[in-house]
PDB file of N, CA and C in Angstrom:
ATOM      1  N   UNK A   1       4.944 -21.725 -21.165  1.00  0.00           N
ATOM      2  CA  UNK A   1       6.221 -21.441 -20.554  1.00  0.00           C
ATOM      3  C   UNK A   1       6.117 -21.711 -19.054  1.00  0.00           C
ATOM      4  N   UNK A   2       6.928 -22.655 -18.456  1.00  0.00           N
ATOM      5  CA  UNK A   2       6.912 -22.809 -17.137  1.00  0.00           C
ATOM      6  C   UNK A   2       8.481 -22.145 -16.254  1.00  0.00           C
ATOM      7  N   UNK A   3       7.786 -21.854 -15.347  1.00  0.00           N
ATOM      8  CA  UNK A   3       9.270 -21.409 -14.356  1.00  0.00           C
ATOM      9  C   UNK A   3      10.066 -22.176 -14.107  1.00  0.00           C
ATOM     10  N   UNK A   4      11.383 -22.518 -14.233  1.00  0.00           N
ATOM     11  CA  UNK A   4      12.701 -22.911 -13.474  1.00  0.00           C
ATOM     12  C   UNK A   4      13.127 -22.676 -12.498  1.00  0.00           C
ATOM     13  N   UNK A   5      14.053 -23.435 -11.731  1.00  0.00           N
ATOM     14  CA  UNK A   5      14.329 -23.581 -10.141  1.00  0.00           C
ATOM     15  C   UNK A   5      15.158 -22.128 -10.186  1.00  0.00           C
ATOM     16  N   UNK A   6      15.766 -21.791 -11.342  1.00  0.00           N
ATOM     17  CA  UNK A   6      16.353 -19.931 -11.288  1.00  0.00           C
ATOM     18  C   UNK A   6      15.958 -19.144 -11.265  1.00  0.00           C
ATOM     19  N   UNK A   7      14.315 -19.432 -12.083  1.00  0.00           N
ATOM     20  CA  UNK A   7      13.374 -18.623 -12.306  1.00  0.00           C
ATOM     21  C   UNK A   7      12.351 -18.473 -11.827  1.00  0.00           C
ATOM     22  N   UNK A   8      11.729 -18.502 -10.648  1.00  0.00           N
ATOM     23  CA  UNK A   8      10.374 -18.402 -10.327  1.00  0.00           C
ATOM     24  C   UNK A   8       9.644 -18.093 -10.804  1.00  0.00           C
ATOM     25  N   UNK A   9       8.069 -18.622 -10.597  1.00  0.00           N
ATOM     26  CA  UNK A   9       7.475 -17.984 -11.093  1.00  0.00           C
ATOM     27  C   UNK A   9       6.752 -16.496 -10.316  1.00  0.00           C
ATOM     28  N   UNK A  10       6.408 -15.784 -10.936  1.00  0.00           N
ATOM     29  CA  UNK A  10       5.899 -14.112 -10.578  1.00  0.00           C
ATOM     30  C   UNK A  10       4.652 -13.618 -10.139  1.00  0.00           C
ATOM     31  N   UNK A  11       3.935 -14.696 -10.065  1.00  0.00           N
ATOM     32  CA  UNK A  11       2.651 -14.690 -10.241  1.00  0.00           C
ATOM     33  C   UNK A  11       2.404 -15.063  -8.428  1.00  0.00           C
ATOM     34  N   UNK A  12       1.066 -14.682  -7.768  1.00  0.00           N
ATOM     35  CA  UNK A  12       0.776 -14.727  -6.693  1.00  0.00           C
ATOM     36  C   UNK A  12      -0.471 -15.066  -6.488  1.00  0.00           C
ATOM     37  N   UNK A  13      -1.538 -15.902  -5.534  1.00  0.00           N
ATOM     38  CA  UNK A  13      -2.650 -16.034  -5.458  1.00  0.00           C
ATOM     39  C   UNK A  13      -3.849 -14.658  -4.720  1.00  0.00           C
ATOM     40  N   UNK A  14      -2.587 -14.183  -4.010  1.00  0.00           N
ATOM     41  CA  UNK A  14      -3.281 -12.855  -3.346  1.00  0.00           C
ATOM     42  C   UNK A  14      -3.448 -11.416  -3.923  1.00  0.00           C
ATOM     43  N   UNK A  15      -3.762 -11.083  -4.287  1.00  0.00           N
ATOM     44  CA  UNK A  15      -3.536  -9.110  -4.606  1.00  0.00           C
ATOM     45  C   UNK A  15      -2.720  -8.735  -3.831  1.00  0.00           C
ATOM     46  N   UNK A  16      -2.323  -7.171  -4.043  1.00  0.00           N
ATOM     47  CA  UNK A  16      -1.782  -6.275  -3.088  1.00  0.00           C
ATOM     48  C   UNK A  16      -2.729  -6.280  -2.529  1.00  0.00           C
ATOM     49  N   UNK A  17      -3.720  -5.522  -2.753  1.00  0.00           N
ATOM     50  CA  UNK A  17      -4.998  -5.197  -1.966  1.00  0.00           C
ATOM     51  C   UNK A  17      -5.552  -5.973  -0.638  1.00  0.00           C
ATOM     52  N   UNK A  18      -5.179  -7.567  -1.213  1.00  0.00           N
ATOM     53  CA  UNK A  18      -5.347  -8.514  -0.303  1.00  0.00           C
ATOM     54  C   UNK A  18      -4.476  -8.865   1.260  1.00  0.00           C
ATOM     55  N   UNK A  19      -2.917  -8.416   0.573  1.00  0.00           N
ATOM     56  CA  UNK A  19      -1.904  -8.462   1.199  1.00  0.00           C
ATOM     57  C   UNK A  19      -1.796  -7.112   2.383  1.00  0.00           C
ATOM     58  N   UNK A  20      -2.155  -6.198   2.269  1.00  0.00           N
ATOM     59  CA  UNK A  20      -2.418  -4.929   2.653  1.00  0.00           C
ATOM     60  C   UNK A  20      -3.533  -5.031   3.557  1.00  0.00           C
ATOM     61  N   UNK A  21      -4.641  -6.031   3.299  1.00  0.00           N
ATOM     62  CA  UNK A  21      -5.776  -6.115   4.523  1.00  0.00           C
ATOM     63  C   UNK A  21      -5.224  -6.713   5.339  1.00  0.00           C
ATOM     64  N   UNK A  22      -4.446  -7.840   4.996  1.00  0.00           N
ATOM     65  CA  UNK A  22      -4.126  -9.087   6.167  1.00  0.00           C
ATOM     66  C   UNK A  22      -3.059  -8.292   6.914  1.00  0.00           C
ATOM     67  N   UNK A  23      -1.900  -7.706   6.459  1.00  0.00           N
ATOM     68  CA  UNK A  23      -1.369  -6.515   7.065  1.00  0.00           C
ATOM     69  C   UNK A  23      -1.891  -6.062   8.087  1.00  0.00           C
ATOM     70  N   UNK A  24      -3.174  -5.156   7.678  1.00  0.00           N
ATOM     71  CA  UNK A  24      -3.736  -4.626   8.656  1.00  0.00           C
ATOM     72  C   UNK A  24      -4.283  -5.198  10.000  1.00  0.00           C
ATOM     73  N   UNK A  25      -5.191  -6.353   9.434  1.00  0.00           N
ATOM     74  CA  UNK A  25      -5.627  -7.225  10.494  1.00  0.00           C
ATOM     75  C   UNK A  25      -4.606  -8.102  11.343  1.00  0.00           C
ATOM     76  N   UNK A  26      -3.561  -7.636  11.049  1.00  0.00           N
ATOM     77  CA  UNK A  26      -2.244  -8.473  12.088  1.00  0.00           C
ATOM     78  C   UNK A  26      -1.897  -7.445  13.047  1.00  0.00           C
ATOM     79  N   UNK A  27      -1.672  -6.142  12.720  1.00  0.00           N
ATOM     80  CA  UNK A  27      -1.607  -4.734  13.264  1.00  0.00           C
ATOM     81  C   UNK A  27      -1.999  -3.872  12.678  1.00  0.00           C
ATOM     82  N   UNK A  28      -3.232  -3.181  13.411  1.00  0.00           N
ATOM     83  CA  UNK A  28      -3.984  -2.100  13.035  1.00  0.00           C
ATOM     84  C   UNK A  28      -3.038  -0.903  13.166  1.00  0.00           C
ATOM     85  N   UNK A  29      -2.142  -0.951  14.106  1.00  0.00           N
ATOM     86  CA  UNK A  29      -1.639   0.396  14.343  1.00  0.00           C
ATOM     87  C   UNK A  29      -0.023   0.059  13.390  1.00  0.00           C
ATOM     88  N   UNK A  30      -0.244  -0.095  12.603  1.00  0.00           N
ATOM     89  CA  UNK A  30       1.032  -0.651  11.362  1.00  0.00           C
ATOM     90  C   UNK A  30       1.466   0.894   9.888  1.00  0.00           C
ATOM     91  N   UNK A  31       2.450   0.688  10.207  1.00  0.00           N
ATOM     92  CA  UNK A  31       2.868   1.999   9.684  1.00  0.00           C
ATOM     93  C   UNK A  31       2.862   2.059   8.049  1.00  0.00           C
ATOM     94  N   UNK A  32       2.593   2.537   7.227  1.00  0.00           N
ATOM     95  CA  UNK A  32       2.688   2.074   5.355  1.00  0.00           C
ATOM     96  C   UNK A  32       4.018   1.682   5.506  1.00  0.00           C
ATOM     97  N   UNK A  33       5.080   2.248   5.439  1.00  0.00           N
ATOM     98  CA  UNK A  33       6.293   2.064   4.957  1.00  0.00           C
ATOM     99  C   UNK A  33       6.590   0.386   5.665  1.00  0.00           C
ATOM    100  N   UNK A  34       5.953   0.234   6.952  1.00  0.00           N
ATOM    101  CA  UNK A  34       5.974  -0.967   7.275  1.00  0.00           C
ATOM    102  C   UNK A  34       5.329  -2.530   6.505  1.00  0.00           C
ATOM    103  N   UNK A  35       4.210  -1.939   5.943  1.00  0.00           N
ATOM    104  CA  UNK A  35       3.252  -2.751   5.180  1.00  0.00           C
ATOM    105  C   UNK A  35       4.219  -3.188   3.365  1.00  0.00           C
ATOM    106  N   UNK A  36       4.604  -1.817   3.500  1.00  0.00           N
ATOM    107  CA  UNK A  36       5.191  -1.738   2.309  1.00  0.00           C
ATOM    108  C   UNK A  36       6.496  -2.741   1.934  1.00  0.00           C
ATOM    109  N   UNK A  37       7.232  -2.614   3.167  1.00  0.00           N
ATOM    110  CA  UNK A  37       8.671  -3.177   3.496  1.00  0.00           C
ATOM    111  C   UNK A  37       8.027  -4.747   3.748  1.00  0.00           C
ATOM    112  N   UNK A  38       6.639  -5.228   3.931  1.00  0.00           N
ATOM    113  CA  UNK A  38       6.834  -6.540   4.514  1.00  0.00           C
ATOM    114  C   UNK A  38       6.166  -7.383   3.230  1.00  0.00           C
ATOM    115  N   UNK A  39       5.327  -6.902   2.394  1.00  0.00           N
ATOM    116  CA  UNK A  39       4.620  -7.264   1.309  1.00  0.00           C
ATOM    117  C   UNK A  39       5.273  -6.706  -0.308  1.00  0.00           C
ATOM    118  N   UNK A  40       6.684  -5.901  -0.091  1.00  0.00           N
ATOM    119  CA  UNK A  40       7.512  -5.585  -1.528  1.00  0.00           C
ATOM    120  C   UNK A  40       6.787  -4.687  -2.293  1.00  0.00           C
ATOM    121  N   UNK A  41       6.092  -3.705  -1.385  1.00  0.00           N
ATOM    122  CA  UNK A  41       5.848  -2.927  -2.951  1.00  0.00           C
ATOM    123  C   UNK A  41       6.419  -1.242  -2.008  1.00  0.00           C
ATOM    124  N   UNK A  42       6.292  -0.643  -3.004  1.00  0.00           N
ATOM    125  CA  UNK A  42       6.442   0.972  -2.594  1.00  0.00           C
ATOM    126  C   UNK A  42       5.125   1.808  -1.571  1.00  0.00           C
ATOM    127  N   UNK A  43       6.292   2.514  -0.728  1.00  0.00           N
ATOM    128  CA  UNK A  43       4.792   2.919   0.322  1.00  0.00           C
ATOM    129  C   UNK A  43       4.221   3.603  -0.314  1.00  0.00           C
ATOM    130  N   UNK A  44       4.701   4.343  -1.504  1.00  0.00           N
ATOM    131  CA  UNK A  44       3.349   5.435  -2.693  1.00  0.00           C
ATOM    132  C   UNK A  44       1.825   3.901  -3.071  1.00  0.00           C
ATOM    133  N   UNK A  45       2.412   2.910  -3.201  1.00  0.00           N
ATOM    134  CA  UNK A  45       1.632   1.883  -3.957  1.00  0.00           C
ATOM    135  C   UNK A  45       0.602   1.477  -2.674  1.00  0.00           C
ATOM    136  N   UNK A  46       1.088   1.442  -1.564  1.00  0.00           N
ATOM    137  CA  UNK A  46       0.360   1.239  -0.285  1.00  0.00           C
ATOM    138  C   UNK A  46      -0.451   2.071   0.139  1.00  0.00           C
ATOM    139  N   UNK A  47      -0.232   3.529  -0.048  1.00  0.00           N
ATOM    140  CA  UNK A  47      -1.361   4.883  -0.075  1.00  0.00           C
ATOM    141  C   UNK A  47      -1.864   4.598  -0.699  1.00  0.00           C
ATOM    142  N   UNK A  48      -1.995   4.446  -1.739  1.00  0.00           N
ATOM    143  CA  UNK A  48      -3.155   4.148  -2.695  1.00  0.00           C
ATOM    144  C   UNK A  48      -4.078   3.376  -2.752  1.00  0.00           C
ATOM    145  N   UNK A  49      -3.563   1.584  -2.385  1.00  0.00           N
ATOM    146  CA  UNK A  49      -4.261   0.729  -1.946  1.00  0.00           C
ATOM    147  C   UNK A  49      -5.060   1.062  -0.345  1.00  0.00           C
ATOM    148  N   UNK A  50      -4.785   1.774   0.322  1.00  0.00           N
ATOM    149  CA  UNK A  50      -5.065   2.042   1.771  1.00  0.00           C
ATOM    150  C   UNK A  50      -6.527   3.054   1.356  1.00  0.00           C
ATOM    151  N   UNK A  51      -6.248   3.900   0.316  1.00  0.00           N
ATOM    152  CA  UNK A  51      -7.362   4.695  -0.529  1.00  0.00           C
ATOM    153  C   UNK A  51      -7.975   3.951  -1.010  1.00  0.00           C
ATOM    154  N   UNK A  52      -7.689   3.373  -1.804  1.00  0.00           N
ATOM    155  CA  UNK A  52      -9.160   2.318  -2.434  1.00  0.00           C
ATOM    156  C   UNK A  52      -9.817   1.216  -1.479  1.00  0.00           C
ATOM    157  N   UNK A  53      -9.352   0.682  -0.381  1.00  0.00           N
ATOM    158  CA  UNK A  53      -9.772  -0.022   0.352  1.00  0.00           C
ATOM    159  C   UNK A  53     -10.949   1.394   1.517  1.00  0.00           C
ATOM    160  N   UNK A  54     -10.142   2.651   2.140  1.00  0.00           N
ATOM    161  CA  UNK A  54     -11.262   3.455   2.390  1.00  0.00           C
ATOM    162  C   UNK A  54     -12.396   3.937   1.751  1.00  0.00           C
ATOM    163  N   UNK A  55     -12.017   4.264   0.653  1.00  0.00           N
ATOM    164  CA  UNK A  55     -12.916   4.590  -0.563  1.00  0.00           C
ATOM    165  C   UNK A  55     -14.564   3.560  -0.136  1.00  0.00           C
ATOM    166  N   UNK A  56     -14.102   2.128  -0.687  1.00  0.00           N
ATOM    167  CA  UNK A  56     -14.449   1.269  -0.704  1.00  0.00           C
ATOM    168  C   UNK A  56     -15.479   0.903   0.833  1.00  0.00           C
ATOM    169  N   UNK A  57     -14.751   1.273   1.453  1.00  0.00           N
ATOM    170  CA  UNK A  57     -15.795   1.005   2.786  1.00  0.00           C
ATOM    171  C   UNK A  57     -15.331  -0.699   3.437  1.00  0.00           C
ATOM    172  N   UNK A  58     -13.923  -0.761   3.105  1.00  0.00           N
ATOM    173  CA  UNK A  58     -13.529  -2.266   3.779  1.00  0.00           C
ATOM    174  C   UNK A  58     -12.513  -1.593   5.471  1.00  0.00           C
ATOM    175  N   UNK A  59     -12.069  -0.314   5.142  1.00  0.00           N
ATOM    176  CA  UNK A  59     -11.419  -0.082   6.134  1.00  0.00           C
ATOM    177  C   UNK A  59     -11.566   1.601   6.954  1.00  0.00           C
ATOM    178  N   UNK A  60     -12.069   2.213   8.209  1.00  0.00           N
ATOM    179  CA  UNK A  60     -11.499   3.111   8.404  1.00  0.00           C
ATOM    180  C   UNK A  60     -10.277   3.778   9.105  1.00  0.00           C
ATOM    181  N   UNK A  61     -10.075   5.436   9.134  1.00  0.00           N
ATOM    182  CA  UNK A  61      -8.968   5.121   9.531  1.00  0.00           C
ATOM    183  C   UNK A  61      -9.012   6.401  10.968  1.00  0.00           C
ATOM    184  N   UNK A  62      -8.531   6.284  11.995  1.00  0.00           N
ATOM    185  CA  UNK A  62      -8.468   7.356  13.075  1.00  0.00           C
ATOM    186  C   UNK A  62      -7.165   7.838  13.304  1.00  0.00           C
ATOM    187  N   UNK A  63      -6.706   8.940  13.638  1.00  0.00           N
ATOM    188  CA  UNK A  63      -6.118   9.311  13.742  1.00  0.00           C
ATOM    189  C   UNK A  63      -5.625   9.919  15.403  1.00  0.00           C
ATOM    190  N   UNK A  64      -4.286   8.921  15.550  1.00  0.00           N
ATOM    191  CA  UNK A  64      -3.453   9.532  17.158  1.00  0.00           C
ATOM    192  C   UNK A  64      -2.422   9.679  17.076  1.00  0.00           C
ATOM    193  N   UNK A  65      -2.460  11.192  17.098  1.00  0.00           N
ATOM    194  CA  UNK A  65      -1.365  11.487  17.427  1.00  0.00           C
ATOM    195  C   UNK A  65      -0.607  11.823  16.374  1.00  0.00           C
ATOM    196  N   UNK A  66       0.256  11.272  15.866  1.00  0.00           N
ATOM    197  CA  UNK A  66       1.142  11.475  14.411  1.00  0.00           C
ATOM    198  C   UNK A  66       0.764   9.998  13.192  1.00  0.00           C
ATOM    199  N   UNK A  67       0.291   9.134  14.027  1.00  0.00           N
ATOM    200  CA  UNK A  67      -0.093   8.070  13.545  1.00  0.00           C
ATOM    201  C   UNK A  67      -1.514   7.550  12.732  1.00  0.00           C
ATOM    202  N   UNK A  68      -1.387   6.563  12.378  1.00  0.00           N
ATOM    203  CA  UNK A  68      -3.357   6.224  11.972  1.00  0.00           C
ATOM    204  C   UNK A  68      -3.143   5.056  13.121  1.00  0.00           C
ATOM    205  N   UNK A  69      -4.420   4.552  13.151  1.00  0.00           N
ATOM    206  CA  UNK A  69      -5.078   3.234  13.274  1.00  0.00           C
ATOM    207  C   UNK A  69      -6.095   2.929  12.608  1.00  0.00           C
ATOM    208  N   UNK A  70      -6.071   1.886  12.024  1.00  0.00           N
ATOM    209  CA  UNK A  70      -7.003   1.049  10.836  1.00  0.00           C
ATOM    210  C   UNK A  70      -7.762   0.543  11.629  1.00  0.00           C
ATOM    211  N   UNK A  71      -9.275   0.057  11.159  1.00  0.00           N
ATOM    212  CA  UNK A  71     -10.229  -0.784  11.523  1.00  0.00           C
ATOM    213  C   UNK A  71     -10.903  -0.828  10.364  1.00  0.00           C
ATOM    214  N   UNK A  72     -11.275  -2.821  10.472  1.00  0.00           N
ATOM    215  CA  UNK A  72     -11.298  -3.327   9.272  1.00  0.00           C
ATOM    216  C   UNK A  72     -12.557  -3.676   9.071  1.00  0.00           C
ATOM    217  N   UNK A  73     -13.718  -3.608   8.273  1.00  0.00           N
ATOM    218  CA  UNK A  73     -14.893  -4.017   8.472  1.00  0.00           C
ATOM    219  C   UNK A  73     -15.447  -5.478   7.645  1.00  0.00           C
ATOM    220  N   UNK A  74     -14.865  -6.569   8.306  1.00  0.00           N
ATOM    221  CA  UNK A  74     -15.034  -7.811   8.426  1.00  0.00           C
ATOM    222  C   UNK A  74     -15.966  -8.349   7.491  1.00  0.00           C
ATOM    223  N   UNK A  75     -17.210  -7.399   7.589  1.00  0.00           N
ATOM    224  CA  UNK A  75     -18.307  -7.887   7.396  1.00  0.00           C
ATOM    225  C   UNK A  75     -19.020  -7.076   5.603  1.00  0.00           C
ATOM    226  N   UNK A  76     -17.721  -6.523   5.730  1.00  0.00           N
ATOM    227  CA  UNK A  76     -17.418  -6.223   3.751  1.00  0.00           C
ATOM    228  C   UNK A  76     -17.513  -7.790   3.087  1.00  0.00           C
ATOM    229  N   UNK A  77     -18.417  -7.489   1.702  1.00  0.00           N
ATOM    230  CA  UNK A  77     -17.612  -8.687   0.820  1.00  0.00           C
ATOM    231  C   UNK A  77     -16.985  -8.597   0.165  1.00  0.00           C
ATOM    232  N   UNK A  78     -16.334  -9.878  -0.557  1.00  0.00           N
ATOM    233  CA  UNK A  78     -15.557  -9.579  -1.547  1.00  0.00           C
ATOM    234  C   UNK A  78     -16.244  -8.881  -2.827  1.00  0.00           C
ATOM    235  N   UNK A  79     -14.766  -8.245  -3.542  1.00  0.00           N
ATOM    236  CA  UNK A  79     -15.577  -7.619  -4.640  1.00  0.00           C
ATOM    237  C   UNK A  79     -16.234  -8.764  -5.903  1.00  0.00           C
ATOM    238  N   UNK A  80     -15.140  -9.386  -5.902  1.00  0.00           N
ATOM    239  CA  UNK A  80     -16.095 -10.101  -7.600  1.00  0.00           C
ATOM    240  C   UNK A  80     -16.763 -11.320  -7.417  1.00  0.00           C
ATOM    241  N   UNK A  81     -17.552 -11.153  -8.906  1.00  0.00           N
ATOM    242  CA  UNK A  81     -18.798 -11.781  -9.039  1.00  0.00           C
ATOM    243  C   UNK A  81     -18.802 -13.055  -8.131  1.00  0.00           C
ATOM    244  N   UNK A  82     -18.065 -14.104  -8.321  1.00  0.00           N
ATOM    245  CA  UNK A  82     -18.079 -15.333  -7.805  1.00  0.00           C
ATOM    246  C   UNK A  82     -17.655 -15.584  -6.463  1.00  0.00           C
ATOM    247  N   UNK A  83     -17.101 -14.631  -5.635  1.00  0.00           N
ATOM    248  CA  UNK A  83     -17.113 -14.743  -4.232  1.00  0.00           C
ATOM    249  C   UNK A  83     -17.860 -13.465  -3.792  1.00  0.00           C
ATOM    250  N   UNK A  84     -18.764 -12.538  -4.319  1.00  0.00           N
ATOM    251  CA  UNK A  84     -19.526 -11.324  -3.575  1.00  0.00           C
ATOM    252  C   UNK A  84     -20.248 -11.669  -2.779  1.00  0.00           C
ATOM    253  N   UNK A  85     -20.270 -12.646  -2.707  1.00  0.00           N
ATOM    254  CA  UNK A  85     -21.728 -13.452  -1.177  1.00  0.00           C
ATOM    255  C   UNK A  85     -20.808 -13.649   0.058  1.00  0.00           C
ATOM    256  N   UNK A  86     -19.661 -13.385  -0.026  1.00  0.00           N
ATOM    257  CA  UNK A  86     -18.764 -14.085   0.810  1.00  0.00           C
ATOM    258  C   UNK A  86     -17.567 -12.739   1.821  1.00  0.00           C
ATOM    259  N   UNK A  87     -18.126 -12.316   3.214  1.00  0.00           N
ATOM    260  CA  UNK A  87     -17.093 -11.884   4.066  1.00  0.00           C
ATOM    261  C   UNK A  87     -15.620 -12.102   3.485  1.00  0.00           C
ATOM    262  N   UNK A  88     -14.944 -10.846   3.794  1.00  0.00           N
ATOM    263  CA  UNK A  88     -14.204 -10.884   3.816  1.00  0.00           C
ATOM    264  C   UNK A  88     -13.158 -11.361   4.736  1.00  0.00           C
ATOM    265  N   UNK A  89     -13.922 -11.150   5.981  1.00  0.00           N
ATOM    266  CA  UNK A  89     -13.705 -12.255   7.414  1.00  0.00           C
ATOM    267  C   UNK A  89     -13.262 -13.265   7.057  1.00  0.00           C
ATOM    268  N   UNK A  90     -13.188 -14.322   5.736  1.00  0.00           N
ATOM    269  CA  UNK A  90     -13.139 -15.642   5.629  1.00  0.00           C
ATOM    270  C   UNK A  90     -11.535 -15.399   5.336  1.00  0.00           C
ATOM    271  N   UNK A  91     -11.225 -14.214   4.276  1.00  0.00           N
ATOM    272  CA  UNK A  91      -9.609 -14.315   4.238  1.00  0.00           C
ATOM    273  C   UNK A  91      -9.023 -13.554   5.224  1.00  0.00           C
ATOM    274  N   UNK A  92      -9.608 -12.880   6.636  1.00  0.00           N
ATOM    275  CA  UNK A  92      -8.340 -12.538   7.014  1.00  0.00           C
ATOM    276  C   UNK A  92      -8.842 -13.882   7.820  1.00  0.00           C
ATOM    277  N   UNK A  93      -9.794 -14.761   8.674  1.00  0.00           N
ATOM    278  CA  UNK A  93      -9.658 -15.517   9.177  1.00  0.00           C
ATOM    279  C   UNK A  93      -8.193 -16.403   9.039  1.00  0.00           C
ATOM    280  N   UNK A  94      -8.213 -16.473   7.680  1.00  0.00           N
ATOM    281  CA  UNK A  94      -7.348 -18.013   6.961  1.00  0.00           C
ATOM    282  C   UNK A  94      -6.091 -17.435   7.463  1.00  0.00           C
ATOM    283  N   UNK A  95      -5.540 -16.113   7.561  1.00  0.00           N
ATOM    284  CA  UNK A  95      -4.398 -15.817   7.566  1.00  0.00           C
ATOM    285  C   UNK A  95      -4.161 -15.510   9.205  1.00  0.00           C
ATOM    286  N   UNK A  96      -5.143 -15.111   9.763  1.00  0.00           N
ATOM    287  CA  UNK A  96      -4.937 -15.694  11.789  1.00  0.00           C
ATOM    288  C   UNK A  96      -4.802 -16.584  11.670  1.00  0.00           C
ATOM    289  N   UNK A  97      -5.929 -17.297  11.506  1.00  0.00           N
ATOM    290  CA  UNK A  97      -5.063 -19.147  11.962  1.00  0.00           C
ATOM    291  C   UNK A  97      -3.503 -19.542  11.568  1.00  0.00           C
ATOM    292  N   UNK A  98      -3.136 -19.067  10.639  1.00  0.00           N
ATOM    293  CA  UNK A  98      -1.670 -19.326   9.893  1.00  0.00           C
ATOM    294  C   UNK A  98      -0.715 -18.634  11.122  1.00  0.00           C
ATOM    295  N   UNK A  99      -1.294 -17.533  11.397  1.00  0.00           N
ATOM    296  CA  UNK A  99      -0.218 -16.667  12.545  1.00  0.00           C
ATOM    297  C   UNK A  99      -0.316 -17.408  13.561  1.00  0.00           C
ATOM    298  N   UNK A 100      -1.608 -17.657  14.173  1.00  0.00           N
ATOM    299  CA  UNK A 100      -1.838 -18.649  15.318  1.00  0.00           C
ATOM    300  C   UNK A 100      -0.749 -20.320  15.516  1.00  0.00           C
ATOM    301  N   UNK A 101      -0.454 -20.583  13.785  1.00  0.00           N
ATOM    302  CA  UNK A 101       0.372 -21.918  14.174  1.00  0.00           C
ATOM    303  C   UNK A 101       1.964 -21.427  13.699  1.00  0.00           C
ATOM    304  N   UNK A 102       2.190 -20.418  13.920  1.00  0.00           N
ATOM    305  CA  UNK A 102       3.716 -19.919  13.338  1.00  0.00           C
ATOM    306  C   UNK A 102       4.311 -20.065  14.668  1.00  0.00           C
ATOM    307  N   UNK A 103       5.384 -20.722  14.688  1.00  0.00           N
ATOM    308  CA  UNK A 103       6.084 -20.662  15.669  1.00  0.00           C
ATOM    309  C   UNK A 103       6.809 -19.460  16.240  1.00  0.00           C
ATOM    310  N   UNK A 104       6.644 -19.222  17.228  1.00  0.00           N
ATOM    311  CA  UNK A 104       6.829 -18.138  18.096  1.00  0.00           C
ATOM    312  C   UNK A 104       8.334 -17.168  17.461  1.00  0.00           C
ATOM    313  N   UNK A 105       9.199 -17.856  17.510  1.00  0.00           N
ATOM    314  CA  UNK A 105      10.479 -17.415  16.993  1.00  0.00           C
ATOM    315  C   UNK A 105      11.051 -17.177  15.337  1.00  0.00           C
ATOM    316  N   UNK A 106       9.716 -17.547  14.746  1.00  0.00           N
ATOM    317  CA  UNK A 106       9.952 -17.676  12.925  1.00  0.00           C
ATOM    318  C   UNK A 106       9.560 -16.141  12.868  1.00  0.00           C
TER     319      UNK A 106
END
């Protein structure tokens, strides 16, 4: 079954999980409901992912004020088998450079 020009297809190359780091690494001081509102899912679904990524040891989090700030530890790998040798640095890299050539006003 293939998608139609009415129908897209649903499917994505990134995770949430994935979408939620690069999030972060664009603005650390980025609010869930913000992350939530820019990547389509629910800010309950973004706590959670924000938990399994601390859990995990890819992100911590400090606290000012009423707010967090995230910091991301780069030097995590990925989880599965066939990229575990491999920083995670490499995907938020890919997604700076992308911000780096976005035109200022898009």
């Amino acid at each position: 079954m293939t998608a139609s020009d009415d129908h897209p297809a649903t499917w994505t190359f990134l995770t949430h999980h994935a979408r939620v780091l690069v999030e972060i690494a664009r603005d650390p001081d980025i609010r869930l409901r913000d992350i939530a509102a820019s990547i389509g899912i629910t800010e309950r679904a973004v706590q959670t992912i924000v938990a399994d990524l601390h859990q995990a040891g890819y992100l911590t989090r400090e606290r000012i004020g009423r707010r967090n700030r995230y910091k991301l530890d780069l030097d995590q790998h990925f989880r599965y088998p066939t990229e575990a040798g491999l920083p995670i640095r490499l995907l938020i890299a890919i997604f700076s450079d992308h911000d780096l050539q976005r035109p200022a006003d898009s």
